[in-house]
Protein backbone atom coordinates (compact mmCIF):
# COMPACT_ATOMS: atom_id res chain seq x y z
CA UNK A 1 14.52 0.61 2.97
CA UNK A 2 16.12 -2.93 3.39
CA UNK A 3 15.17 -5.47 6.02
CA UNK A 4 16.30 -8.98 7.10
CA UNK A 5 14.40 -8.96 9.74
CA UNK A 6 14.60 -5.16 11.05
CA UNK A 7 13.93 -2.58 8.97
CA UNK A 8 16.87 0.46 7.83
CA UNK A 9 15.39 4.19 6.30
CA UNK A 10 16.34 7.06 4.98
CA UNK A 11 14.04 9.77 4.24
CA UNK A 12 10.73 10.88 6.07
CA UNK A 13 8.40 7.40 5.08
CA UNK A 14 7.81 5.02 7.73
CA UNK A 15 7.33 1.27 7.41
CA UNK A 16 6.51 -1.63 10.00
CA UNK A 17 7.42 -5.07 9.68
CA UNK A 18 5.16 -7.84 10.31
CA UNK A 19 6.32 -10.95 9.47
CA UNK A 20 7.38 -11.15 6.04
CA UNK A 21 4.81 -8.11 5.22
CA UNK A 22 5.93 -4.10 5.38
CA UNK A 23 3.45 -1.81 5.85
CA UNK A 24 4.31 1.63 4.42
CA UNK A 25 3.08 4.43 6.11
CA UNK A 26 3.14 7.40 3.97
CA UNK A 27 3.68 10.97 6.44
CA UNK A 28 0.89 12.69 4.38
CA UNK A 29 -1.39 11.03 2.18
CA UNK A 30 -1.57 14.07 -0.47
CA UNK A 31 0.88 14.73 -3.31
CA UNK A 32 0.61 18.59 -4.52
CA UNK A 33 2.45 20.98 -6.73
CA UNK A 34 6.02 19.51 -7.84
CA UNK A 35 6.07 16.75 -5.25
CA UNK A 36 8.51 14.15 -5.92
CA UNK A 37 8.16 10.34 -3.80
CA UNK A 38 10.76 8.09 -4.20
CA UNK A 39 10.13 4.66 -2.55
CA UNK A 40 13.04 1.51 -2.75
CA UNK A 41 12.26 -1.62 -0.86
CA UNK A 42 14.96 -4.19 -0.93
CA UNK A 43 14.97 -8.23 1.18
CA UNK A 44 17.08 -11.11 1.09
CA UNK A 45 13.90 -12.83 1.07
CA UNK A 46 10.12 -12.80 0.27
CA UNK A 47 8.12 -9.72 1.17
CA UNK A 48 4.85 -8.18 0.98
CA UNK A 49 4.63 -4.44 0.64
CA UNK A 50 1.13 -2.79 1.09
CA UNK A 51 0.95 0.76 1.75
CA UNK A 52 -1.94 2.51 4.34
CA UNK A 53 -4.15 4.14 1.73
CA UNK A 54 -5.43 6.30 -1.18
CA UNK A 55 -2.48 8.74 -2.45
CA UNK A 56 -4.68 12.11 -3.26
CA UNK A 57 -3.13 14.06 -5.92
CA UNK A 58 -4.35 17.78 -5.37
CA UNK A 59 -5.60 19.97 -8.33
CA UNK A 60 -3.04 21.60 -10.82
CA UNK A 61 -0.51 20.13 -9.52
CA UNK A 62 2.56 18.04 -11.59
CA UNK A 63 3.75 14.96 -9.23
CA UNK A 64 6.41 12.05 -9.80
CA UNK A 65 6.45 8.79 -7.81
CA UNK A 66 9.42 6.11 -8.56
CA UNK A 67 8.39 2.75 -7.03
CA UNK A 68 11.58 -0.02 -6.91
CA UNK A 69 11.09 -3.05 -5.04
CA UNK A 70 14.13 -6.00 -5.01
CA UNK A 71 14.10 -9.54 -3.08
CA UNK A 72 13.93 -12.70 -3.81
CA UNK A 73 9.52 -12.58 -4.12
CA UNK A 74 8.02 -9.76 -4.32
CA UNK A 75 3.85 -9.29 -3.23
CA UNK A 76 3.79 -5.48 -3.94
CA UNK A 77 0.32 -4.45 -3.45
CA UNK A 78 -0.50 -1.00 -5.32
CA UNK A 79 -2.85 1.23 -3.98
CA UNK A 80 -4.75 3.60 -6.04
CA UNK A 81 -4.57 7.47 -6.82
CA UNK A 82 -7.37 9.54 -6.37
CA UNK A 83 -6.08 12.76 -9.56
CA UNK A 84 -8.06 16.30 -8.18
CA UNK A 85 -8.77 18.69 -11.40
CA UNK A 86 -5.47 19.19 -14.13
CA UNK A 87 -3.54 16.72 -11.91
CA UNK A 88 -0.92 14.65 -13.35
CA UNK A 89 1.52 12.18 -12.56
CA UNK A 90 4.55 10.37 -13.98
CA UNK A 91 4.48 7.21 -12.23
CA UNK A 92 7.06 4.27 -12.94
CA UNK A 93 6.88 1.20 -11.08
CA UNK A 94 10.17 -1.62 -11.00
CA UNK A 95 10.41 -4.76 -9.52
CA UNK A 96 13.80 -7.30 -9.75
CA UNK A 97 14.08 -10.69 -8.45
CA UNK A 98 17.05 -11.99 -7.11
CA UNK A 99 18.55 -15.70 -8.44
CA UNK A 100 16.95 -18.32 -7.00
């Protein structure tokens, strides 16, 4: 996802813009089995991500989110997991600022 102003995507998330702030919006808001969510926000300027809510993790299952944000200041507000019985996640988080 990259936006000066509009907002480009690949993949099945959603985002709005509002302002400087992007508002993910996640198409389900439960993780099960193998699930894999990859999410890559890049701005030439300041931005604030938030996304819409909780991220369940369902019971038994094995789950990976990657989290990459890139722009000049980043607000990236995390929201929390909610792990079901013998969940687990591998969840890496990486933010870069740009010179300046």
């Amino acid at each position: 996802m990259r936006t000066n102003g509009i907002i480009e995507r690949e993949g099945p998330l959603n985002a709005f813009l509002f302002g400087e702030t992007i508002m993910i919006a996640n198409p389900s808001e439960v993780l099960a089995h193998n699930d894999y969510l990859e999410i890559q926000v890049e701005s030439e300027g300041n931005i604030i991500v938030e996304d819409q809510a909780f991220t369940k993790i369902s019971s038994k299952s094995n789950i990976k989110i990657k989290v990459e944000g890139r722009g000049k200041r980043i607000n990236w507000l995390l929201h929390p997991y909610l792990f079901y019985n013998d969940s687990s996640a591998e969840i890496t988080n990486k933010f870069f600022l740009n010179e300046g």
